[in-house]
C-alpha atoms as a PDB file:
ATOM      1  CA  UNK A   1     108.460  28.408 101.831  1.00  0.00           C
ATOM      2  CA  UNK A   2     107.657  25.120 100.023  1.00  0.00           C
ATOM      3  CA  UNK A   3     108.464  24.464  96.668  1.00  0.00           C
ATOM      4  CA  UNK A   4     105.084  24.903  95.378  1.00  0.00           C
ATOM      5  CA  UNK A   5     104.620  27.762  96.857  1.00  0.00           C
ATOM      6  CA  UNK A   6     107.881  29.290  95.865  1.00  0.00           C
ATOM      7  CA  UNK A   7     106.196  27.894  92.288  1.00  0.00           C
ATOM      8  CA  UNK A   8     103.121  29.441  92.486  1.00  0.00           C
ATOM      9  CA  UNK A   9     105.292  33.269  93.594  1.00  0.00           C
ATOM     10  CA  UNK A  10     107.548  32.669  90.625  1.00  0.00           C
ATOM     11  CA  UNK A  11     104.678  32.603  88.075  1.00  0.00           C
ATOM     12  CA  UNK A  12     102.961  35.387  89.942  1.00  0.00           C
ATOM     13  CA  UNK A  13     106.033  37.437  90.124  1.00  0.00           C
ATOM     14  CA  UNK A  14     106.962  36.646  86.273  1.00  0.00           C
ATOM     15  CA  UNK A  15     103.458  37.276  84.842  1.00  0.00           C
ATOM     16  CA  UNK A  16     103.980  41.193  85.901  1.00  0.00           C
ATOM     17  CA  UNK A  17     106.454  43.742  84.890  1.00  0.00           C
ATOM     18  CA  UNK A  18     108.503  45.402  87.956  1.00  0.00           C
ATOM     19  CA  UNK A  19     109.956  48.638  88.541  1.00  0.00           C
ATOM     20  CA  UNK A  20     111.947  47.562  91.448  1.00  0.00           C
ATOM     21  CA  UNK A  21     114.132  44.635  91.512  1.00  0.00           C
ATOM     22  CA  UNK A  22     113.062  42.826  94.713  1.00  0.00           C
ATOM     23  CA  UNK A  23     114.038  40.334  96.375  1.00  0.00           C
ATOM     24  CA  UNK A  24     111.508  37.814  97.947  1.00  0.00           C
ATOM     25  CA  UNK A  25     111.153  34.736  99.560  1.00  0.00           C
ATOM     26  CA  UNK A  26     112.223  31.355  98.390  1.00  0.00           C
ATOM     27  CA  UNK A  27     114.995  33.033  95.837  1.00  0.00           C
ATOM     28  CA  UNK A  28     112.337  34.592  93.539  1.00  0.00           C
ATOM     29  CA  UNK A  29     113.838  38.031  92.348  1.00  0.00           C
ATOM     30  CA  UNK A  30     111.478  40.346  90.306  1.00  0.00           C
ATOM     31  CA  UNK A  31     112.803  41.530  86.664  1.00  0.00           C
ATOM     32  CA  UNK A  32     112.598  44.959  87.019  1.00  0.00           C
ATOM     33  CA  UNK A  33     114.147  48.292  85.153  1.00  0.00           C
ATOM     34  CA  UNK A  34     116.206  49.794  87.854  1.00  0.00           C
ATOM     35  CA  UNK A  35     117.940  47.891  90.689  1.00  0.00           C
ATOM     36  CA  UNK A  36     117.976  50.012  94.292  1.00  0.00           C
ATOM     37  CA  UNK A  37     119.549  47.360  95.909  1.00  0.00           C
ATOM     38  CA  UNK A  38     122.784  48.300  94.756  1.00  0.00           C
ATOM     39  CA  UNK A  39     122.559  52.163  96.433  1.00  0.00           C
ATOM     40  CA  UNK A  40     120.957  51.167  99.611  1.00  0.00           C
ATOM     41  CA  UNK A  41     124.501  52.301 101.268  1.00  0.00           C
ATOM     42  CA  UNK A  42     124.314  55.111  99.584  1.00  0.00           C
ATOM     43  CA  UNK A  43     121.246  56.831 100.577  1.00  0.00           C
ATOM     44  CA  UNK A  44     121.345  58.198 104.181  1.00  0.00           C
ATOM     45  CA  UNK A  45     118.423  55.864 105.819  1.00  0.00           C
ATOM     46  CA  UNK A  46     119.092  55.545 110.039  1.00  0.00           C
ATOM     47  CA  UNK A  47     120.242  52.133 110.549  1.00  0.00           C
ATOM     48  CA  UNK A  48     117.036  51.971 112.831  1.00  0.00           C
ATOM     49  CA  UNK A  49     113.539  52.831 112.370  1.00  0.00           C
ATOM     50  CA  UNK A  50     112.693  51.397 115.424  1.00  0.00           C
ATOM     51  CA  UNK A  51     109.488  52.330 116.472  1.00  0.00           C
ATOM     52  CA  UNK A  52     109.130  55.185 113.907  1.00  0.00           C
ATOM     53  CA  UNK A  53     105.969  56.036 112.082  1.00  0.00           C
ATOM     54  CA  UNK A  54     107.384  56.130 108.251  1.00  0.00           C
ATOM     55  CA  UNK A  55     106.087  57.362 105.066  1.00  0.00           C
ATOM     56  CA  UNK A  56     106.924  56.132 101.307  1.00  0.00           C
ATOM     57  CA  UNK A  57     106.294  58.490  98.951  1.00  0.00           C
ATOM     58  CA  UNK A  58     106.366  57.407  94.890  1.00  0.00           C
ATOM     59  CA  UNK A  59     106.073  53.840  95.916  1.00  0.00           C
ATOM     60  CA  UNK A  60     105.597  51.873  93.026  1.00  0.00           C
ATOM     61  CA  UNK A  61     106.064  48.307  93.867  1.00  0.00           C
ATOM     62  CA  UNK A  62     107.450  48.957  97.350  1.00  0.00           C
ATOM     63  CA  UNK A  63     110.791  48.761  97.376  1.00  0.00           C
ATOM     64  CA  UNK A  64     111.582  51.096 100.082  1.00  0.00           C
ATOM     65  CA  UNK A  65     108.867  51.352 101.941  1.00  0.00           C
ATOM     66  CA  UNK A  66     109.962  47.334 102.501  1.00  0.00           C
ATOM     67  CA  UNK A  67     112.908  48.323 103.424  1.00  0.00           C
ATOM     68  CA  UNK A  68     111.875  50.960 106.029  1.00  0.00           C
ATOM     69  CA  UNK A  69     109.642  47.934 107.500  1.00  0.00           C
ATOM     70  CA  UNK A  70     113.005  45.413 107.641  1.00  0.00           C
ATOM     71  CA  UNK A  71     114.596  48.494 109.528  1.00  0.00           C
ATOM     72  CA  UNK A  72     112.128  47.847 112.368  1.00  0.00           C
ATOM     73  CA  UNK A  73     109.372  50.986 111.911  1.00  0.00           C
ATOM     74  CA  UNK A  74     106.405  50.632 114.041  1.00  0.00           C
ATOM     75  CA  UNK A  75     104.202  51.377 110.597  1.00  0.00           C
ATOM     76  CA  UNK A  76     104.734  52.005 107.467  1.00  0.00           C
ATOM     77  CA  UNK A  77     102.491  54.473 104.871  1.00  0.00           C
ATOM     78  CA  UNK A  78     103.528  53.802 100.995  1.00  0.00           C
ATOM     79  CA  UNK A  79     101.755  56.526  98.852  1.00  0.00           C
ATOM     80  CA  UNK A  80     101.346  56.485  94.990  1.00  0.00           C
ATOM     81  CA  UNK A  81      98.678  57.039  91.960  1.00  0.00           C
ATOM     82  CA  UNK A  82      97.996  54.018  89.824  1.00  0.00           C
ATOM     83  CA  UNK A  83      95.810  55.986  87.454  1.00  0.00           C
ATOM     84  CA  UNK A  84      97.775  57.582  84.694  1.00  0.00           C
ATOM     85  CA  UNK A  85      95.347  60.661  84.628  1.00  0.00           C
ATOM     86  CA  UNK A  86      96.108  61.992  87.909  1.00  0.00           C
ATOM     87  CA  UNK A  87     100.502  62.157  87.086  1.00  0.00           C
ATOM     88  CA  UNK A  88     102.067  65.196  86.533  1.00  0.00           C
ATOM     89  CA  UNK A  89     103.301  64.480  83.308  1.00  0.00           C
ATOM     90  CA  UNK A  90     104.077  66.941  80.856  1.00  0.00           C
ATOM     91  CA  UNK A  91     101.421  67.135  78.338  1.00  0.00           C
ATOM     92  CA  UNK A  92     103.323  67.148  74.822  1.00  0.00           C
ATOM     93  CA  UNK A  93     102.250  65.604  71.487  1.00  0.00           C
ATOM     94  CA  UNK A  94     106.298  64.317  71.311  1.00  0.00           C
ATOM     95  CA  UNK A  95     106.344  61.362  69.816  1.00  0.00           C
ATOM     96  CA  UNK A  96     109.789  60.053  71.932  1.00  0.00           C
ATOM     97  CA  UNK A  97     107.534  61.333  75.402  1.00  0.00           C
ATOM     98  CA  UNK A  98     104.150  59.390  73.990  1.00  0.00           C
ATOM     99  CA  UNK A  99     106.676  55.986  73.578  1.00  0.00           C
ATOM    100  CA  UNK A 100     107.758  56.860  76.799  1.00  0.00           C
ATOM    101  CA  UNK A 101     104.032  57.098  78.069  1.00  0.00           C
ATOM    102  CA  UNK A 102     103.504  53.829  76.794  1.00  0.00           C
ATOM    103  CA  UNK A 103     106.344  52.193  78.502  1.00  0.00           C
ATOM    104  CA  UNK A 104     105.074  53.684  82.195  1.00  0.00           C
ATOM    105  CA  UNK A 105     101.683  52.741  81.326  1.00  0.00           C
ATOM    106  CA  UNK A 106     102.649  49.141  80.805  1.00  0.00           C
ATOM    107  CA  UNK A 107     104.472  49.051  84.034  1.00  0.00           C
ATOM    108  CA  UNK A 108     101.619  51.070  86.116  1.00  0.00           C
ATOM    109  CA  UNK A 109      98.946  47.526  85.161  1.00  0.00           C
ATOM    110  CA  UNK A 110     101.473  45.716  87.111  1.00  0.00           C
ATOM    111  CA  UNK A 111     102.414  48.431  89.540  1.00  0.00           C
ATOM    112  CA  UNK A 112      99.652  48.255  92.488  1.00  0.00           C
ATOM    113  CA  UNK A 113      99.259  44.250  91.464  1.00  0.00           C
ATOM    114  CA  UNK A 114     103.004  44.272  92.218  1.00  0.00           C
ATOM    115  CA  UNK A 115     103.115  45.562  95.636  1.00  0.00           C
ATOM    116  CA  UNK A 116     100.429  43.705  96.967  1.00  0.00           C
ATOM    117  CA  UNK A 117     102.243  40.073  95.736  1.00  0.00           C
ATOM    118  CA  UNK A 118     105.183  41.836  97.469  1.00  0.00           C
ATOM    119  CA  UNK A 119     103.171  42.784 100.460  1.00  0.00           C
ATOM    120  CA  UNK A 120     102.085  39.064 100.671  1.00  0.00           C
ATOM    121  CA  UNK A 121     105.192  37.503 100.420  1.00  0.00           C
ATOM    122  CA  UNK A 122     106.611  39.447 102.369  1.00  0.00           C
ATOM    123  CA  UNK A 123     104.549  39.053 105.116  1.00  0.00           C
ATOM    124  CA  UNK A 124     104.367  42.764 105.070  1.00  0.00           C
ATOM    125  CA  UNK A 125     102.305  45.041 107.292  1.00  0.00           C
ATOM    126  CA  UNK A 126     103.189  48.351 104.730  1.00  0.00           C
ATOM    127  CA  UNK A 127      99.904  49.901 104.037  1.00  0.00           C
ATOM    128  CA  UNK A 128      99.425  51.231 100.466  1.00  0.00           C
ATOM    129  CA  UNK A 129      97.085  54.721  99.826  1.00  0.00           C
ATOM    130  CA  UNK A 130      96.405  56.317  96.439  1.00  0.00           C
ATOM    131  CA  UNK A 131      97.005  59.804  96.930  1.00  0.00           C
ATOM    132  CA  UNK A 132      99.142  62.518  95.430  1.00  0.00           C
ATOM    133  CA  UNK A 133     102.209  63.968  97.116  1.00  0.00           C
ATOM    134  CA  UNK A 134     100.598  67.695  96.420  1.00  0.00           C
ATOM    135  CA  UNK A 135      98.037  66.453  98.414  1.00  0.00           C
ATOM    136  CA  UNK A 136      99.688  65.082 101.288  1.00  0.00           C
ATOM    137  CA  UNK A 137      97.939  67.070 104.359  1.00  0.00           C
ATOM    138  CA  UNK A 138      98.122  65.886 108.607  1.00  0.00           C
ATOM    139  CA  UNK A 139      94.618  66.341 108.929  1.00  0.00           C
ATOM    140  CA  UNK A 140      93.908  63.193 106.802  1.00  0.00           C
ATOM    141  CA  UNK A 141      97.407  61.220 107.040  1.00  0.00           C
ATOM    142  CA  UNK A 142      98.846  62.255 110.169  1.00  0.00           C
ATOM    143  CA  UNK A 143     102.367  63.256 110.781  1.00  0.00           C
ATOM    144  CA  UNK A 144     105.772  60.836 110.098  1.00  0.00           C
ATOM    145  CA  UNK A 145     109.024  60.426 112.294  1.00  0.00           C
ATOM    146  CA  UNK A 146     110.745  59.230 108.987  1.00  0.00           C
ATOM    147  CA  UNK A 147     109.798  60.571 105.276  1.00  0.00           C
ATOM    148  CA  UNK A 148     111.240  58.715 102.335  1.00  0.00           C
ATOM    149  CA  UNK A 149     111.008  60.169  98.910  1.00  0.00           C
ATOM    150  CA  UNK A 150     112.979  58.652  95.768  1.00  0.00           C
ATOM    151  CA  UNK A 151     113.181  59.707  92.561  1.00  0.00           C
ATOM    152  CA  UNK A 152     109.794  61.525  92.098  1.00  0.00           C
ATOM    153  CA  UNK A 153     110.366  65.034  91.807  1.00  0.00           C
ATOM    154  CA  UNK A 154     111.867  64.650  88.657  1.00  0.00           C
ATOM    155  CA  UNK A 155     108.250  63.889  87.167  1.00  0.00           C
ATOM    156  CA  UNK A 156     106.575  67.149  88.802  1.00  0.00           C
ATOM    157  CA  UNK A 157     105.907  70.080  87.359  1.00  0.00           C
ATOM    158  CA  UNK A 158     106.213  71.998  91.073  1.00  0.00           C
ATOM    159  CA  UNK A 159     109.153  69.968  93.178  1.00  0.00           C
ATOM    160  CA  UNK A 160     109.246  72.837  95.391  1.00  0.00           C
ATOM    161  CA  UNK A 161     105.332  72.878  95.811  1.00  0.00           C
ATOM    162  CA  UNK A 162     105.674  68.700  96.478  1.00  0.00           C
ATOM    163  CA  UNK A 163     108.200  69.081  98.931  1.00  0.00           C
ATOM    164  CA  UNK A 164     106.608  71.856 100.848  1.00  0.00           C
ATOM    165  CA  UNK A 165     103.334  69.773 101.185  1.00  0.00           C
ATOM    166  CA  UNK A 166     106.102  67.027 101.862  1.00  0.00           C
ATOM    167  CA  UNK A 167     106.761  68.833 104.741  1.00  0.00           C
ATOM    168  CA  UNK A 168     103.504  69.514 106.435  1.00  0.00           C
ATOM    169  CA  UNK A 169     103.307  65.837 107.342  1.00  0.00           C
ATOM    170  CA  UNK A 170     107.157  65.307 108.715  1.00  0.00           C
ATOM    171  CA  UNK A 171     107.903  65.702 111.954  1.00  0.00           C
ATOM    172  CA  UNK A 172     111.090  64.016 112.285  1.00  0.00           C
ATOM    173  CA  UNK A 173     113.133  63.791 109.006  1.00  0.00           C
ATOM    174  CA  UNK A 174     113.413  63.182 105.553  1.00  0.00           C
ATOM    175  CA  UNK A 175     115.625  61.505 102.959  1.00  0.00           C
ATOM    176  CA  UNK A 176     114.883  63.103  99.195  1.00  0.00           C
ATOM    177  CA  UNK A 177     116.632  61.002  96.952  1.00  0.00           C
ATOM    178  CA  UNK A 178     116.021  62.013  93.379  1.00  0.00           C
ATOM    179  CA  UNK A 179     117.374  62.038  89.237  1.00  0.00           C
ATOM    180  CA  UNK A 180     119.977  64.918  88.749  1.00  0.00           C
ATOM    181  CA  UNK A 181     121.929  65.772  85.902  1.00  0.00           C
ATOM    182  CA  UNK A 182     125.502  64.021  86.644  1.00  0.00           C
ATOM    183  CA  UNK A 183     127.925  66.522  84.520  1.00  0.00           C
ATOM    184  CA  UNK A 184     126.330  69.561  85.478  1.00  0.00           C
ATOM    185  CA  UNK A 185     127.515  68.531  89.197  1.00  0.00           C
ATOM    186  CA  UNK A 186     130.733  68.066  88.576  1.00  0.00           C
ATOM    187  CA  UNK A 187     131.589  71.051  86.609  1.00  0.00           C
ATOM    188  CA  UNK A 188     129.361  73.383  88.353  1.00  0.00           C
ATOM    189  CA  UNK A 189     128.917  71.919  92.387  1.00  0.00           C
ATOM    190  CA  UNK A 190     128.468  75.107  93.858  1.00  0.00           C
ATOM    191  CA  UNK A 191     125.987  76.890  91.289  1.00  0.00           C
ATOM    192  CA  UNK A 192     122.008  75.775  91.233  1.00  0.00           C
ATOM    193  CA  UNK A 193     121.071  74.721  87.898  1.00  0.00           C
ATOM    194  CA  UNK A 194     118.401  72.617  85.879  1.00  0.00           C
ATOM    195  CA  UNK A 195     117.388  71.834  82.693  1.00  0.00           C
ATOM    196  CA  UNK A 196     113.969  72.538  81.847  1.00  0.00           C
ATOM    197  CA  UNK A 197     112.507  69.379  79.598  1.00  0.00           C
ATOM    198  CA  UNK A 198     108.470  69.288  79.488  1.00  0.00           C
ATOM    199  CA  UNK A 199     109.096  67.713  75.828  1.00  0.00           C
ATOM    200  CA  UNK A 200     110.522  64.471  74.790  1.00  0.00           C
ATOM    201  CA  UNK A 201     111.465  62.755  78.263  1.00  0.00           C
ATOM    202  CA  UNK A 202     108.239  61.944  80.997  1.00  0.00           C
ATOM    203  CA  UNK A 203     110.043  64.562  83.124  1.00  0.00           C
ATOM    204  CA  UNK A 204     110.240  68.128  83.975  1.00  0.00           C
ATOM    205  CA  UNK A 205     113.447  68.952  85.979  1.00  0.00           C
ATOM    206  CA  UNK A 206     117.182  67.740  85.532  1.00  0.00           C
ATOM    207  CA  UNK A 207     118.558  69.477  88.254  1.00  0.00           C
ATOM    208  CA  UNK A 208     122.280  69.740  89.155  1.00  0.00           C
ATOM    209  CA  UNK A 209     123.215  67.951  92.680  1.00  0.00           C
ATOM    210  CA  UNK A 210     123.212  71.907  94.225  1.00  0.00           C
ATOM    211  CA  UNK A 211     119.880  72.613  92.153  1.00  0.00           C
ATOM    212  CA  UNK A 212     118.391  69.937  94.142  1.00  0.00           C
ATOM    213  CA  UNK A 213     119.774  71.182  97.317  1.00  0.00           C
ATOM    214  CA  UNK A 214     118.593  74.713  96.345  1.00  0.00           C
ATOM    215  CA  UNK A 215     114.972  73.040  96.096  1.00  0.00           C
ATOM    216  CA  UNK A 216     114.705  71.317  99.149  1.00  0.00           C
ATOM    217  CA  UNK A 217     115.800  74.749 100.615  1.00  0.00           C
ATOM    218  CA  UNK A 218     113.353  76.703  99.144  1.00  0.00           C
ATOM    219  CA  UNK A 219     110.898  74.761 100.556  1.00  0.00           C
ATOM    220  CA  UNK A 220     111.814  75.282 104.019  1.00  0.00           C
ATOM    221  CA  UNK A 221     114.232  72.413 104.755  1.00  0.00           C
ATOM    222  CA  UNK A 222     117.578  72.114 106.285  1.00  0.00           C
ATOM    223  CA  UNK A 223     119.650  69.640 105.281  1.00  0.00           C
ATOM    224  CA  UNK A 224     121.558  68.194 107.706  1.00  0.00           C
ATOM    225  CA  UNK A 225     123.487  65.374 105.165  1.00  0.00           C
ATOM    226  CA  UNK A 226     124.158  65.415 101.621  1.00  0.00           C
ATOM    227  CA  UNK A 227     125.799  62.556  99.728  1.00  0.00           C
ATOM    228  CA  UNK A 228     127.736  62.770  96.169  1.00  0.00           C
ATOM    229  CA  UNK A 229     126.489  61.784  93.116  1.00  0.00           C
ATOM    230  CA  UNK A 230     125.938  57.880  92.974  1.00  0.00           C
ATOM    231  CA  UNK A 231     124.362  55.985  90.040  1.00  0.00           C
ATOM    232  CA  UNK A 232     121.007  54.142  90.724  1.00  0.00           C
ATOM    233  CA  UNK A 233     121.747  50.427  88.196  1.00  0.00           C
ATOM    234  CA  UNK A 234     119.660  49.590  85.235  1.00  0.00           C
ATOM    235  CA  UNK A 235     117.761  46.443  86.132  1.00  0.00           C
ATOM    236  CA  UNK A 236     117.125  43.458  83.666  1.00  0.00           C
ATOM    237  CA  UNK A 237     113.954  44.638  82.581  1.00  0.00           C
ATOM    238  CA  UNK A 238     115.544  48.115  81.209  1.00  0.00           C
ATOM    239  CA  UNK A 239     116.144  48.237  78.065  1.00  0.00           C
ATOM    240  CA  UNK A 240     119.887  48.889  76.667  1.00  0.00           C
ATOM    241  CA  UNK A 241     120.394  49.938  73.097  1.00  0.00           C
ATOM    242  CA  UNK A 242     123.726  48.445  71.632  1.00  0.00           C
ATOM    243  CA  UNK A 243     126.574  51.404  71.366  1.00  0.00           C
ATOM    244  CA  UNK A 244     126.655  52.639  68.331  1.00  0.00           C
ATOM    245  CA  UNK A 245     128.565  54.817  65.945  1.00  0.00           C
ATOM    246  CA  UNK A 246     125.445  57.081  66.712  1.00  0.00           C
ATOM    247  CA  UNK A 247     125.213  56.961  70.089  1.00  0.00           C
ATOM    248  CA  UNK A 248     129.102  57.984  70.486  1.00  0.00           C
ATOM    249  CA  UNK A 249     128.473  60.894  68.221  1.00  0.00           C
ATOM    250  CA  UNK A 250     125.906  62.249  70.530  1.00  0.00           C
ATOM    251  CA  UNK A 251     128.234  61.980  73.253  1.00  0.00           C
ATOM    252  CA  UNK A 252     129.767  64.930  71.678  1.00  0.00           C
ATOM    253  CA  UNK A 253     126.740  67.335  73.070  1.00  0.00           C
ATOM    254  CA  UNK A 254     126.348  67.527  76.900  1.00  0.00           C
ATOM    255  CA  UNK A 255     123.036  65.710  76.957  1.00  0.00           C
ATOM    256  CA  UNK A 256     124.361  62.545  74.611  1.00  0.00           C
ATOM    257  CA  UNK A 257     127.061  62.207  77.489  1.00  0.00           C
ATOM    258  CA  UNK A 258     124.645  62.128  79.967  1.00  0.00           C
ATOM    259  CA  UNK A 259     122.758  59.380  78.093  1.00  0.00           C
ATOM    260  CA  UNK A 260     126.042  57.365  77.495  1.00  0.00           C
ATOM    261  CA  UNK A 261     126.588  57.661  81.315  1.00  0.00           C
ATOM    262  CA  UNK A 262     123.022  56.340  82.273  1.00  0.00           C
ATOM    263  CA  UNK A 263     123.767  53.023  79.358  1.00  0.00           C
ATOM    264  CA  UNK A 264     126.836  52.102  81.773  1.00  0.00           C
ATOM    265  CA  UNK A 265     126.592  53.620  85.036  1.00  0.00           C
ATOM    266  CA  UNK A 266     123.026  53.740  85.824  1.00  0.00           C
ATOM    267  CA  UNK A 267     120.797  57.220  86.408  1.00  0.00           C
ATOM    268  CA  UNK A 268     123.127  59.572  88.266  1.00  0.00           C
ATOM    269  CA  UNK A 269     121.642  60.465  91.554  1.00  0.00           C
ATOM    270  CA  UNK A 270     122.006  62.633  94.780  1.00  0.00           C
ATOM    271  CA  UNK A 271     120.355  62.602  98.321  1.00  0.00           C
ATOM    272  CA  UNK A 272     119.941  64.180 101.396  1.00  0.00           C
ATOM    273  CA  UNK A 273     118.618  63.987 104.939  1.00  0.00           C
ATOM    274  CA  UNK A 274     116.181  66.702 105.879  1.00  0.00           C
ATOM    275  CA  UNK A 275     114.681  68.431 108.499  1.00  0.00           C
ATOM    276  CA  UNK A 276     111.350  71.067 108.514  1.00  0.00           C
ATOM    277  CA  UNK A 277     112.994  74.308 109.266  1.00  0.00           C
ATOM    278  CA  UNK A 278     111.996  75.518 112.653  1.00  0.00           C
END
């Protein structure tokens, strides 16, 4: 890439704000809130995609389903919604959830734009669909040797309803990486639990990493890998409030410690690698 055209990418890239931190030709990394590229070993992906039909779900600016491509799949599908109407957020009047509205709705302008620079640098052949995982059906899309899913079910109101219709289109397997609760893990590994929210966070379910397992279960999975709990980074775009007399105070109640945990750690995480129960 030429210096003028590494130019003209860096002013591109800078002039949107990125989910992903990605890295793209010519040294140009985007600024974005959370950094995958630090979990990659973490999350059960095959080595090889060779010659697999894949399938992004949750998107965003394309961070895996880039990755799925550089692990040699024959295609690659990236799904998401750009339109802020069509999420399955919950619908409060909370004035914390409405902030939080407004941060997602600042990153969503650049969202779509943001894959496609991507896409273009890249060289990428990933082809990019608005559509819903709840309406994710093989007479329209097909069927996938490889289903990726990252931190999406979180933001439904039905997980088990997304991952059934998740499903109907995988006929290989699936890695569902998503959010979990990271203390609830430790001290309770062997009992499904989540937290309800709906309220003052722009998500629905903090599951523990066995309430996540109990999901993908109930929607007629089999797991055939599980990993711990690992902690997807905080990119350079995320904001980090200073700690605070406050902020250690609220570390007294289970939620404040979770919060503390996310400000150093990252957002704690779990995966595993599925197949559709036969």
């Amino acid at each position: 890439m030429t210096a003028a055209a590494t130019e003209s990418l860096s002013d591109r890239v800078a002039a949107l704000d990125w989910y992903h931190v990605l890295e793209l030709p010519g040294g140009v990394v985007t600024r974005g809130h959370f950094d995958p590229r630090r979990i990659v070993s973490k999350v059960p992906l095959p080595a090889s995609l060779a010659g697999k039909r894949c399938l992004d779900v949750g998107t965003w600016d394309g961070f895996w389903a880039f990755e799925m491509e550089r692990r040699g799949a024959s295609e690659v599908v990236a799904v998401d919604l750009r339109e802020p109407s069509q999420w399955d957020w919950p619908a409060s009047g909370n004035a914390d959830l409405q902030s939080a509205q407004q941060l997602y709705l600042e990153l969503v302008k650049g969202g779509s734009e943001g894959f496609h620079v991507a896409r273009e640098a890249l060289g990428s052949a990933v082809d990019r669909r608005e559509l819903s995982i709840y309406d994710l059906d093989p007479e329209d899309i097909g069927q996938f040797d490889f289903v990726f899913v990252g931190t999406l079910l979180m933001h439904l109101r039905d997980p088990v309803g997304a991952l059934m219709a998740l499903r109907s289109v995988c006929r290989g397997e699936a890695v569902i990486a998503d959010g979990i609760e990271a203390i609830p893990s430790y001290l309770r590994p062997n009992t499904p639990v989540a937290r309800l929210e709906g309220d003052s966070e722009p998500w629905w379910w903090q599951p523990n990493r066995a309430g996540l397992h109990r999901m993908v279960y109930a929607a007629g999975w089999e797991i055939a890998e599980a990993t711990g709990v690992y902690y997807l980074p905080l990119g350079p775009a995320h904001a980090r409030p200073p700690v605070s007399g406050r902020m250690l105070k609220a570390a007294l109640s289970a939620r404040g410690r979770e919060r503390l945990l996310i400000r150093f750690l990252g957002v704690p995480h779990a995966a595993v690698r599925a197949r559709p129960a036969r």
